[in-house]
N, C-alpha and C. Protein backbone atom coordinates (compact mmCIF):
# COMPACT_ATOMS: atom_id res chain seq x y z
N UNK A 1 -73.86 -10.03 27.45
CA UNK A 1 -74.47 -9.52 26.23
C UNK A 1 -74.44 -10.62 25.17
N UNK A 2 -75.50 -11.30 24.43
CA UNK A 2 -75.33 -11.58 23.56
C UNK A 2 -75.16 -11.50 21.75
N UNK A 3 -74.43 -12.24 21.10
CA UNK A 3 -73.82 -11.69 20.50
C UNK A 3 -74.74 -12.40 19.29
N UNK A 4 -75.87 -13.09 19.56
CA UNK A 4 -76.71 -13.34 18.49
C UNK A 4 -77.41 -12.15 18.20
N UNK A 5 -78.14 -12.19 16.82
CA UNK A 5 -78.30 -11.16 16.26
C UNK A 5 -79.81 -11.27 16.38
N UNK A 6 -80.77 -10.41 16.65
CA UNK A 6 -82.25 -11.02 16.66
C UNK A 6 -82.59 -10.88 15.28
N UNK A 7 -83.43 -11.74 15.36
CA UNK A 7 -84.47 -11.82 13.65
C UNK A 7 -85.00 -10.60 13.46
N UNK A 8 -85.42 -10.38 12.23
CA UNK A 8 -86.32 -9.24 11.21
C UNK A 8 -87.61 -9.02 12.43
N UNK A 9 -88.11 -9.79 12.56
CA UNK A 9 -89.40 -9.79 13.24
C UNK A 9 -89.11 -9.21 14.87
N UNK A 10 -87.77 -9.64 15.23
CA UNK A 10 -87.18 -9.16 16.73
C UNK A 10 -87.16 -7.95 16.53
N UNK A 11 -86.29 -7.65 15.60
CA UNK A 11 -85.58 -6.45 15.85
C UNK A 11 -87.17 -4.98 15.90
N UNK A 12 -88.01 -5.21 14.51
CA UNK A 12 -89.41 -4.57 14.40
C UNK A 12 -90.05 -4.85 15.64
N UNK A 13 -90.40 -5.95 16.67
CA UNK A 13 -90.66 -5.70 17.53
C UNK A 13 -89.63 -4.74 18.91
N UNK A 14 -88.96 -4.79 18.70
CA UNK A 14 -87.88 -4.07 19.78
C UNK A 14 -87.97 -2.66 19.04
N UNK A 15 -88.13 -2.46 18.14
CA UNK A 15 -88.78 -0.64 17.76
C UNK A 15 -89.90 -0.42 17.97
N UNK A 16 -91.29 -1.40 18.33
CA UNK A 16 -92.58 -0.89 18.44
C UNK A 16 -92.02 -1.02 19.85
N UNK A 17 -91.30 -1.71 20.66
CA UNK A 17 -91.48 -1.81 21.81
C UNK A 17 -91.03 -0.41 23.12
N UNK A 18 -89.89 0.05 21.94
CA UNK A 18 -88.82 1.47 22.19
C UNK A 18 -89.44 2.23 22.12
N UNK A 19 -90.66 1.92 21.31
CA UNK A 19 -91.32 3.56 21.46
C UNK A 19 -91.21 4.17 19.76
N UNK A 20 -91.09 3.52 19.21
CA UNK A 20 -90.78 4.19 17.86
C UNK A 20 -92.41 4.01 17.27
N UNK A 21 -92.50 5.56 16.38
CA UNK A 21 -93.54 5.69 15.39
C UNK A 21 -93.57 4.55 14.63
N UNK A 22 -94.71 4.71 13.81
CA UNK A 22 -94.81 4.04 12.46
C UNK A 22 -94.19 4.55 11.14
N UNK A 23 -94.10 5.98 11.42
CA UNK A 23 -93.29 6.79 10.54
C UNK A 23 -91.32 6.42 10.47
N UNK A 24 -91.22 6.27 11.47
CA UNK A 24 -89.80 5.67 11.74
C UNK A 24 -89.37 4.40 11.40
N UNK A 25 -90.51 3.58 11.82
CA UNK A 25 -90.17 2.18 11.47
C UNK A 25 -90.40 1.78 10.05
N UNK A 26 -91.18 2.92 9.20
CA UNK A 26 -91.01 2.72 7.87
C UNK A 26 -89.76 3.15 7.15
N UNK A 27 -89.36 4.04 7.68
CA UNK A 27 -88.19 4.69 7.39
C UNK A 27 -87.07 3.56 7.37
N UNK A 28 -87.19 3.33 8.95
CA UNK A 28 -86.25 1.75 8.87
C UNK A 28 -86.13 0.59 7.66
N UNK A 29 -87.53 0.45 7.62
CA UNK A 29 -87.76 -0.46 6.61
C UNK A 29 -86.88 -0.17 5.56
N UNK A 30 -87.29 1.05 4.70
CA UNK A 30 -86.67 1.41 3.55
C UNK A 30 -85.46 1.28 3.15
N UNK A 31 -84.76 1.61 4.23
CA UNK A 31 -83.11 1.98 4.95
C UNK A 31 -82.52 0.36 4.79
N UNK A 32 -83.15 -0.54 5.20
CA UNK A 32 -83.13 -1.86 5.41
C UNK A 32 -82.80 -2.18 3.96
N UNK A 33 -83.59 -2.22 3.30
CA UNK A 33 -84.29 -2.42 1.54
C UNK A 33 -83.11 -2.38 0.85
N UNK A 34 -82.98 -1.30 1.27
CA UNK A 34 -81.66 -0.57 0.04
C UNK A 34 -80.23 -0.93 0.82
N UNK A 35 -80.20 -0.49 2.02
CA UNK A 35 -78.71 -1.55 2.43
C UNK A 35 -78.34 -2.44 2.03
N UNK A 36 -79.60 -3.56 2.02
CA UNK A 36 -79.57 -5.05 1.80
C UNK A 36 -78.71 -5.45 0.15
N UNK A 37 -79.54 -4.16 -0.77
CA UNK A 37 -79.32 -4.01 -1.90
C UNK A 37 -77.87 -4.05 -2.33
N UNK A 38 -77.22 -2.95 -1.70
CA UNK A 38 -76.13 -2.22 -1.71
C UNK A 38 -75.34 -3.75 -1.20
N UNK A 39 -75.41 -4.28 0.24
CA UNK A 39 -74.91 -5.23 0.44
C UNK A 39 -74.53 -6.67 -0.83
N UNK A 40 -75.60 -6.68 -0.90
CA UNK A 40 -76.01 -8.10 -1.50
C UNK A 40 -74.65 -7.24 -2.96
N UNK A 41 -74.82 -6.39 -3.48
CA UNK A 41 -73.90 -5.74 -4.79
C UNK A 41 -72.06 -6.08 -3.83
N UNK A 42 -72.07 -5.68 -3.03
CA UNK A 42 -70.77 -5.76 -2.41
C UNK A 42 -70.10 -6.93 -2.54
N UNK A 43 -71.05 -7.76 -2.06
CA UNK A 43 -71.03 -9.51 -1.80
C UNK A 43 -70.31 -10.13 -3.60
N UNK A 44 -71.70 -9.48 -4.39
CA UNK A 44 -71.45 -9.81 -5.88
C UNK A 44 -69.81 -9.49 -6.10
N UNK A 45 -69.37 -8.56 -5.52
CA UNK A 45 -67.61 -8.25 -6.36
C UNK A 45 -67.01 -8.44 -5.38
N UNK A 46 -67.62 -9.37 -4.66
CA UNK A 46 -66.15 -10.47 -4.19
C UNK A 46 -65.94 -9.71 -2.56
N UNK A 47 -66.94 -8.25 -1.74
CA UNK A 47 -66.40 -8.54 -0.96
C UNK A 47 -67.30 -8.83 0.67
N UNK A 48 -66.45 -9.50 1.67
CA UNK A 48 -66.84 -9.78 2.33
C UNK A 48 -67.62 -9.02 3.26
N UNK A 49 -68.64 -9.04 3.46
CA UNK A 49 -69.87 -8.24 3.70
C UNK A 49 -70.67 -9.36 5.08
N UNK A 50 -71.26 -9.10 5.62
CA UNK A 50 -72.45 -9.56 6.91
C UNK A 50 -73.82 -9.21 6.59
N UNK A 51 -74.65 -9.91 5.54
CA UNK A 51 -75.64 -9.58 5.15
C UNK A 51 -76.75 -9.89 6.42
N UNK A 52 -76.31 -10.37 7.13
CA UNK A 52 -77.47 -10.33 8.37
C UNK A 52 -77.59 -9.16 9.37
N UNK A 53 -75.77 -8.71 9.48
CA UNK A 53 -75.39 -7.71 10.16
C UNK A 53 -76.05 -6.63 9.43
N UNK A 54 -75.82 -5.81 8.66
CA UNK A 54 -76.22 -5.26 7.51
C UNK A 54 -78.26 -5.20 8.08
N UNK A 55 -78.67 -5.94 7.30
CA UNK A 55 -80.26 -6.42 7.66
C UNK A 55 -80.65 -5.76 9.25
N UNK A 56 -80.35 -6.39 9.94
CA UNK A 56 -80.85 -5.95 11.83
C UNK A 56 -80.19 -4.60 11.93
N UNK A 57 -78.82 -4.21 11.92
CA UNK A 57 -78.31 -3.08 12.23
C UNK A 57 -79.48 -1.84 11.61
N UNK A 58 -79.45 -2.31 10.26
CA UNK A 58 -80.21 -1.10 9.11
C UNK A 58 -81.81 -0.83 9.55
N UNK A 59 -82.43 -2.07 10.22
CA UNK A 59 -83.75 -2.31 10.88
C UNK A 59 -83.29 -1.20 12.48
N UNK A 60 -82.34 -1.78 12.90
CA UNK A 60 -82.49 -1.00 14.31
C UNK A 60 -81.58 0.25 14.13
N UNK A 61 -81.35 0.70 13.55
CA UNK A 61 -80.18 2.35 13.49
C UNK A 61 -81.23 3.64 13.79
N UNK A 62 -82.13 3.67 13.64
CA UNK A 62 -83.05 4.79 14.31
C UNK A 62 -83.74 4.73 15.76
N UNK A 63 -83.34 3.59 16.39
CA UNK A 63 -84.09 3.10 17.53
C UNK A 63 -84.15 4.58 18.68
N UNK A 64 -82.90 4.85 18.93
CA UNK A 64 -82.91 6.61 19.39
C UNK A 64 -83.70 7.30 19.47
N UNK A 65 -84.47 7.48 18.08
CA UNK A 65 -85.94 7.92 17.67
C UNK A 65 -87.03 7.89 18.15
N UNK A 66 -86.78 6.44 19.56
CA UNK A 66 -88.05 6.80 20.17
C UNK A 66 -88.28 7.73 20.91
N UNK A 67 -87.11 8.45 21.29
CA UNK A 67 -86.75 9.14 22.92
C UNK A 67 -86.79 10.64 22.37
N UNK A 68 -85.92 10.73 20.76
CA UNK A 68 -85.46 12.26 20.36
C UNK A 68 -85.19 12.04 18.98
N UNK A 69 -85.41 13.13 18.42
CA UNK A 69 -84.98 13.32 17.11
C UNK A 69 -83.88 14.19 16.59
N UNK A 70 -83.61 14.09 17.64
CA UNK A 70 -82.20 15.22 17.45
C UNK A 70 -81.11 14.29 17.17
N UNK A 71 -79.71 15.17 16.93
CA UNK A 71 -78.91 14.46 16.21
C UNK A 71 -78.27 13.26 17.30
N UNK A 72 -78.79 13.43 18.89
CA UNK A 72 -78.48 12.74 19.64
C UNK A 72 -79.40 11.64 19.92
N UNK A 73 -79.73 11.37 18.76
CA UNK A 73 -81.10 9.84 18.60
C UNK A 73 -79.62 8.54 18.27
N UNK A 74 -77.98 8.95 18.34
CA UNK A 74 -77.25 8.42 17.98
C UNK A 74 -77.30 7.80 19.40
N UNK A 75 -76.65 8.84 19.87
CA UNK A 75 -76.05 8.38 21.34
C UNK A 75 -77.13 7.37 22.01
N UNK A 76 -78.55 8.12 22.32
CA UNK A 76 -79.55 7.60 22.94
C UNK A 76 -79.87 5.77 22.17
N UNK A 77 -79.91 5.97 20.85
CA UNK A 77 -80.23 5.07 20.86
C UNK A 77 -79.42 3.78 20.82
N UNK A 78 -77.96 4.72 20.78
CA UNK A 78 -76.80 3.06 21.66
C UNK A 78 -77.02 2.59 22.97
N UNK A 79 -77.50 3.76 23.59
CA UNK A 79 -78.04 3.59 25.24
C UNK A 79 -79.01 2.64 25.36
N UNK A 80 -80.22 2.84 24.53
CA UNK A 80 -81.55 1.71 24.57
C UNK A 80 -80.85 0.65 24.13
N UNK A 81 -79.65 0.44 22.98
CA UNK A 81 -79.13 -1.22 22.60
C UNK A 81 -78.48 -1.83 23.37
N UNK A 82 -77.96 -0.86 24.19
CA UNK A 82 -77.04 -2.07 25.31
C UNK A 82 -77.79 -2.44 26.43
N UNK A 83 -79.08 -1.59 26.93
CA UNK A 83 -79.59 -1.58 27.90
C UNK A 83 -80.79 -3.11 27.59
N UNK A 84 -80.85 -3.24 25.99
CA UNK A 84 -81.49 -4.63 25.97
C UNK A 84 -80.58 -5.78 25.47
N UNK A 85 -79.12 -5.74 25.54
CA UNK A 85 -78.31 -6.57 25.24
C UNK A 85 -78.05 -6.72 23.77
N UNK A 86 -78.29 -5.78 23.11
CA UNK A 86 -77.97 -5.83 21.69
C UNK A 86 -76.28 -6.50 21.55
N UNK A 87 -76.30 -7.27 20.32
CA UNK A 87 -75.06 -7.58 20.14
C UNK A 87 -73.80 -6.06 20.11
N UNK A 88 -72.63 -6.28 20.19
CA UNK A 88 -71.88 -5.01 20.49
C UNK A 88 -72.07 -4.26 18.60
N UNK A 89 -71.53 -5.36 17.19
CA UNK A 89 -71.81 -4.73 16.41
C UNK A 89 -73.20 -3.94 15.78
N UNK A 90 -73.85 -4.23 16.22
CA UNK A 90 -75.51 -3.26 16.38
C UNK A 90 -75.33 -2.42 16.72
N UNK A 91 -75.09 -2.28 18.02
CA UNK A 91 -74.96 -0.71 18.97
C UNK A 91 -73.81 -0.31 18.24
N UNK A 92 -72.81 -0.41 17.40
CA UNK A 92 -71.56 0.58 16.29
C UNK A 92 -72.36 0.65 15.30
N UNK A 93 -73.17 0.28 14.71
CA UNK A 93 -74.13 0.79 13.60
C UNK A 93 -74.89 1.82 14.00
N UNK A 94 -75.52 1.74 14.97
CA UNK A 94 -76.47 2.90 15.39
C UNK A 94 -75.80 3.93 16.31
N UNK A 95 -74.33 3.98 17.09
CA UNK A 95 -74.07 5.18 17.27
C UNK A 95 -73.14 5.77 16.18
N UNK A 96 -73.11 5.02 14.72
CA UNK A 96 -72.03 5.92 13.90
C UNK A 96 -73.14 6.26 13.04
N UNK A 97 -73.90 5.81 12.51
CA UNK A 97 -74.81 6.30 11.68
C UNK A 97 -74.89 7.60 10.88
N UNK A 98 -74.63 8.72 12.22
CA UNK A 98 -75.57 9.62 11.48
C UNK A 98 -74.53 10.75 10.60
N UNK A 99 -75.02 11.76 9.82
CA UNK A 99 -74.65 11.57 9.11
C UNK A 99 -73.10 10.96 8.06
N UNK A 100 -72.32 11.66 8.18
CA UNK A 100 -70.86 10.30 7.35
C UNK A 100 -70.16 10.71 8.44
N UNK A 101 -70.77 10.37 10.16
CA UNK A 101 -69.87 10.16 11.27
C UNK A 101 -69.68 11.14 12.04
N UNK A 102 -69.56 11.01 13.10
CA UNK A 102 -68.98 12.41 13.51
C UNK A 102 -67.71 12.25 14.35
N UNK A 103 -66.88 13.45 14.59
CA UNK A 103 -65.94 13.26 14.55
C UNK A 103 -65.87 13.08 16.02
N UNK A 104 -64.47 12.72 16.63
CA UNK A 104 -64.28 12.75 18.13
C UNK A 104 -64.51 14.48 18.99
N UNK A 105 -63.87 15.63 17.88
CA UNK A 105 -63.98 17.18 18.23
C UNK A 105 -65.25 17.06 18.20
N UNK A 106 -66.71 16.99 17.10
CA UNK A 106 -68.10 17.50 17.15
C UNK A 106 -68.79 16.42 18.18
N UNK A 107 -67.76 15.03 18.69
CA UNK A 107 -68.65 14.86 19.80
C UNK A 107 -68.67 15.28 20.60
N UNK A 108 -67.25 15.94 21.05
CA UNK A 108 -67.28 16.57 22.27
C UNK A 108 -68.50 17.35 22.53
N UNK A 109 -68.25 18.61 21.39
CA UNK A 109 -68.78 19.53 21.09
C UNK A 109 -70.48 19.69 21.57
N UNK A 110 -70.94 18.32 21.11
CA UNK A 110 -72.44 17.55 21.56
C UNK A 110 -72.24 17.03 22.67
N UNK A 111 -71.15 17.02 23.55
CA UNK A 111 -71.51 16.22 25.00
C UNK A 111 -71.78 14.51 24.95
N UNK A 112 -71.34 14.45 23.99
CA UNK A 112 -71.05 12.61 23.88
C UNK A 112 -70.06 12.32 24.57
N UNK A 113 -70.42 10.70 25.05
CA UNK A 113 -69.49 10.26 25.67
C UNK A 113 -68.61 9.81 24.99
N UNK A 114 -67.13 9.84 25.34
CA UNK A 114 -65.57 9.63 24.22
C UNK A 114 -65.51 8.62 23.74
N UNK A 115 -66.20 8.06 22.26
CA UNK A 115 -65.31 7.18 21.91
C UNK A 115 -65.57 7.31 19.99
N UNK A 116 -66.08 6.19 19.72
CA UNK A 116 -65.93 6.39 18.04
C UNK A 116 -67.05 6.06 17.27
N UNK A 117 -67.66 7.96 16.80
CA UNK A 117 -69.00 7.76 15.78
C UNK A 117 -68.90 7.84 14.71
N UNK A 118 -67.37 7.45 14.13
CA UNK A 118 -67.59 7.72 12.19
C UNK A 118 -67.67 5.85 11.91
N UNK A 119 -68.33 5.84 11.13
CA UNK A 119 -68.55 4.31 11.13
C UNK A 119 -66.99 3.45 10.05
N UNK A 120 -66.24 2.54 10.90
CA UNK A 120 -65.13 1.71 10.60
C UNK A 120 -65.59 0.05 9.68
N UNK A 121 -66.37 -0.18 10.02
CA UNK A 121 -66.55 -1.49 9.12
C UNK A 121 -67.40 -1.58 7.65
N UNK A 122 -67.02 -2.29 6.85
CA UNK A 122 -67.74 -2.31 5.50
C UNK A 122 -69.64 -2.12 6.16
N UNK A 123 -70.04 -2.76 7.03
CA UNK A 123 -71.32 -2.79 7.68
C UNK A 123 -71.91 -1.81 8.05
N UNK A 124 -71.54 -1.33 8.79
CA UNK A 124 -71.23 0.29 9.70
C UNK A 124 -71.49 1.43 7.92
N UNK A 125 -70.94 1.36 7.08
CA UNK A 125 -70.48 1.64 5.99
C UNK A 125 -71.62 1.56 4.77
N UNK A 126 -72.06 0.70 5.04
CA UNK A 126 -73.29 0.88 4.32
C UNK A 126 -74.67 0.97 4.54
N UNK A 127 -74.78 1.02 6.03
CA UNK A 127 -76.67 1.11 6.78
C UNK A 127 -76.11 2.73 6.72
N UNK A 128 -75.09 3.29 6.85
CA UNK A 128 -74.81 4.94 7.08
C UNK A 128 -75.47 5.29 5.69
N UNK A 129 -74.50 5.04 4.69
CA UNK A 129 -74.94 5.22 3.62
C UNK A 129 -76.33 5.12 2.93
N UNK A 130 -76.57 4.10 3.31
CA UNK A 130 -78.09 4.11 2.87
C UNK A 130 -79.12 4.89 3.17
N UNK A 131 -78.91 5.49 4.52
CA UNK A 131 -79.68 6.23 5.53
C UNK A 131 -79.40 7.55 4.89
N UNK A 132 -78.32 7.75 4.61
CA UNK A 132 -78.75 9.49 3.67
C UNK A 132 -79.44 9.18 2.14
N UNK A 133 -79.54 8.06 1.56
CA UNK A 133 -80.49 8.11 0.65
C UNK A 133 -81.94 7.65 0.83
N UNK A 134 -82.18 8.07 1.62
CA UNK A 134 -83.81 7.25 2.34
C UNK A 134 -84.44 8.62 3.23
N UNK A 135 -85.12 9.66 2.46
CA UNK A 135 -85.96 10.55 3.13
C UNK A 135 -86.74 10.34 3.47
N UNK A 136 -87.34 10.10 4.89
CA UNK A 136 -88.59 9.36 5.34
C UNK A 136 -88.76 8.08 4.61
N UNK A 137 -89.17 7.74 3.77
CA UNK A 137 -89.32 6.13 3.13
C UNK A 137 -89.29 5.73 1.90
N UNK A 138 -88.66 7.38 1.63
CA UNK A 138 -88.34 7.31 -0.36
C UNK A 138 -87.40 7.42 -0.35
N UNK A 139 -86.43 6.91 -1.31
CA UNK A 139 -85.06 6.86 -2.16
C UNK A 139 -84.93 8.21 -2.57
N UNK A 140 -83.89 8.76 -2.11
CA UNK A 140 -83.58 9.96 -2.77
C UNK A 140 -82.20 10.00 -3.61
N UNK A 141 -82.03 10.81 -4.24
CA UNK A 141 -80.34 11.18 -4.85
C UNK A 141 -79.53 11.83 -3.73
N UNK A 142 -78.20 11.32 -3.94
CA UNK A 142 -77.54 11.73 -2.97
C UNK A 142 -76.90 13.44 -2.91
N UNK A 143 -77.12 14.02 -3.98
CA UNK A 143 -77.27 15.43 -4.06
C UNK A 143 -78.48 16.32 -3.33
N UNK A 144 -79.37 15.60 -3.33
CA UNK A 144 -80.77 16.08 -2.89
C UNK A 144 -80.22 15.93 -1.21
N UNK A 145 -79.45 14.64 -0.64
CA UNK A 145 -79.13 14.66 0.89
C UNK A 145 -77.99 15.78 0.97
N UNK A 146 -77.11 16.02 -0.07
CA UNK A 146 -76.26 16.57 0.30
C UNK A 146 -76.99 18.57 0.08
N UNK A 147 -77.72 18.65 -0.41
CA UNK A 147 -78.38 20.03 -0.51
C UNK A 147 -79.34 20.33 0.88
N UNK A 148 -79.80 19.18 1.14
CA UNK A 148 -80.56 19.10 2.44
C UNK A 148 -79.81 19.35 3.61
N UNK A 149 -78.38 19.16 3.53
CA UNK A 149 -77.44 19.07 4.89
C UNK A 149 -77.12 20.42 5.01
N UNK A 150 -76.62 21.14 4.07
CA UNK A 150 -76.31 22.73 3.30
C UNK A 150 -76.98 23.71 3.92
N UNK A 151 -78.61 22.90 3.53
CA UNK A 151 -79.43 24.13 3.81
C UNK A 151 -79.72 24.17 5.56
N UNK A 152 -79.36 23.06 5.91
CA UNK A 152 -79.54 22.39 7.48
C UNK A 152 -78.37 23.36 8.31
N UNK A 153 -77.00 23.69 7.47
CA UNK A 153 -75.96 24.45 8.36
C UNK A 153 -74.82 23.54 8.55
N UNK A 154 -75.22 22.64 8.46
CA UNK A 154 -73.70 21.09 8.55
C UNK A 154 -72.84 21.47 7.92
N UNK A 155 -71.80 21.63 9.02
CA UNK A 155 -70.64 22.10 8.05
C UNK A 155 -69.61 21.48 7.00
N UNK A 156 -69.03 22.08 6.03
CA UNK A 156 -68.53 21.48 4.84
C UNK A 156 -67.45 20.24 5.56
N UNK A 157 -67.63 20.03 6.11
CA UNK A 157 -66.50 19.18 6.86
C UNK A 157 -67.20 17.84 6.99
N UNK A 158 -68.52 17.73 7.63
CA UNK A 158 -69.48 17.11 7.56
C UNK A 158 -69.82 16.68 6.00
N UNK A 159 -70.34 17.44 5.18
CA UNK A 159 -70.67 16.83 3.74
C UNK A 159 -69.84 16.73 3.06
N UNK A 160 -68.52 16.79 3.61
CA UNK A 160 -67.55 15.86 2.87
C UNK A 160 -67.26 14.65 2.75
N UNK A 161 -67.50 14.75 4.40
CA UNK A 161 -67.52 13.24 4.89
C UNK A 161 -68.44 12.19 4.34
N UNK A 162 -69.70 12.87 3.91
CA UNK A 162 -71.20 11.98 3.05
C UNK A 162 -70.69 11.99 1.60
N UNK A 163 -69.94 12.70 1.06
CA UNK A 163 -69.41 12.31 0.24
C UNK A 163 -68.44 11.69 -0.14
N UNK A 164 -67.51 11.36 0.88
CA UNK A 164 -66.84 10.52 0.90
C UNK A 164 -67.04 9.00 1.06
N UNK A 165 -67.81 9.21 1.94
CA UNK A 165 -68.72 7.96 2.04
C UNK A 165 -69.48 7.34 0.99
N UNK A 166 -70.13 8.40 -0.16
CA UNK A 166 -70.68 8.25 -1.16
C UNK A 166 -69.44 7.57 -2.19
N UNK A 167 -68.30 8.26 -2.38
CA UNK A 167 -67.76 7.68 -3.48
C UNK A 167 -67.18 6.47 -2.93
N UNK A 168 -67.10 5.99 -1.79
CA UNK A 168 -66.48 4.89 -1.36
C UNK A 168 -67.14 4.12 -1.75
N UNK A 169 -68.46 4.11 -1.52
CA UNK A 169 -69.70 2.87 -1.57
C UNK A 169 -69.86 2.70 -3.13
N UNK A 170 -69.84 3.97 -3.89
CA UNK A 170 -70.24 3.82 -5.17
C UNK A 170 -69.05 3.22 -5.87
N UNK A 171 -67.69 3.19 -5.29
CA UNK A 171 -66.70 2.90 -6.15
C UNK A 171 -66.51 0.75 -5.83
N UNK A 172 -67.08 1.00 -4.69
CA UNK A 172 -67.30 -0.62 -3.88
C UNK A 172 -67.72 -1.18 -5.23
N UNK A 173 -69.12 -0.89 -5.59
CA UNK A 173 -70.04 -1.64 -6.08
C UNK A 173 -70.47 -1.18 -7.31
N UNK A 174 -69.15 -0.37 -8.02
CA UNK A 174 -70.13 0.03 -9.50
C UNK A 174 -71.41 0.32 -9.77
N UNK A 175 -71.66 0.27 -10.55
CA UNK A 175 -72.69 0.93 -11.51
C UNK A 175 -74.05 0.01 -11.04
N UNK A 176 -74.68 -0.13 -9.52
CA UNK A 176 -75.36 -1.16 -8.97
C UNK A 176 -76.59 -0.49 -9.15
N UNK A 177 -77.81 -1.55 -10.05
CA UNK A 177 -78.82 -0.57 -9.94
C UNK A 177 -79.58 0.46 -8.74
N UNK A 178 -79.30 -0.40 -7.72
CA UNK A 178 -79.86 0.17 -6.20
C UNK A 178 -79.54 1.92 -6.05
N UNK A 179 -78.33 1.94 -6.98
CA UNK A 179 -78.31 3.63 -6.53
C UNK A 179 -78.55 4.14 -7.48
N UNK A 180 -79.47 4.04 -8.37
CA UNK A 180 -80.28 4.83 -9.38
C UNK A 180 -81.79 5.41 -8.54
């Protein structure tokens, strides 16, 4: 497996190639945009961040999407990253992703295979994050994701976790315009 990271242009081709919409890969885009944002703010207060990691992961975290849209576009789409040699931190961006992780009990629960979907690295940490403020390819408030999860049935255990995630990121990077 290699552990180079493909370019902007790789990675967009390896989603038209997966099978992903245009609707998705804009989504990506967006997701990308505002990570980068969020990143690049992290970087500013000193902390150590992978703005490339960050960039490709945030481009490929929906890749899943070509196959299903279900909440198992996680699993699937770690399956399509290893199956094209994605570096290993790529494929931990895209199976923790969705929403602020899930736990080892709700994977069971989903029939995942055992290991770890709440995302552990500052990286992991902020393509998650970004991805609940990015509805299809607009910026949303993170109340608007967290009312959306509510009305979805996710249990309070779950949108705690997005909120936790939320005050982590927001406490990272202050008052950063990106999350206005």
């Amino acid at each position: 497996m290699s552990e180079r990271l493909p370019t902007r242009e790789q990675a967009l081709q390896i989603l038209r190639e997966s099978g992903c919409g245009e609707n998705v890969i804009k989504h990506c885009e967006a997701v990308t945009e505002l990570a980068v944002e969020i990143a690049k703010a992290c970087k500013k207060r000193g902390l150590n961040v992978n703005l490339e990691l960050v960039e490709i992961g945030a481009l490929l975290h929906d890749i899943g999407r070509a196959k299903t849209h279900s909440v198992h576009h996680a699993v699937v789409g770690a399956q399509i990253g290893k199956s094209l040699g994605l570096p290993e931190p790529i494929i931990a961006i895209i199976k923790r992703h969705v929403g602020g992780g899930i736990t080892a009990k709700e994977a069971e629960k989903l029939g995942w295979p055992k290991d770890i979907y709440t995302p552990r690295t500052l990286e992991e940490k902020i393509v998650t994050y970004a991805d609940k403020l990015i509805e299809g390819s607009k910026k949303v408030p993170i109340e608007e994701t967290i009312e959306k999860f509510s009305n979805e049935g996710l249990p309070p255990s779950a949108i705690k976790r997005v909120l936790k995630l939320h005050k982590e990121i927001s406490n990272l990077i202050g008052d950063c315009e990106c999350l206005l």
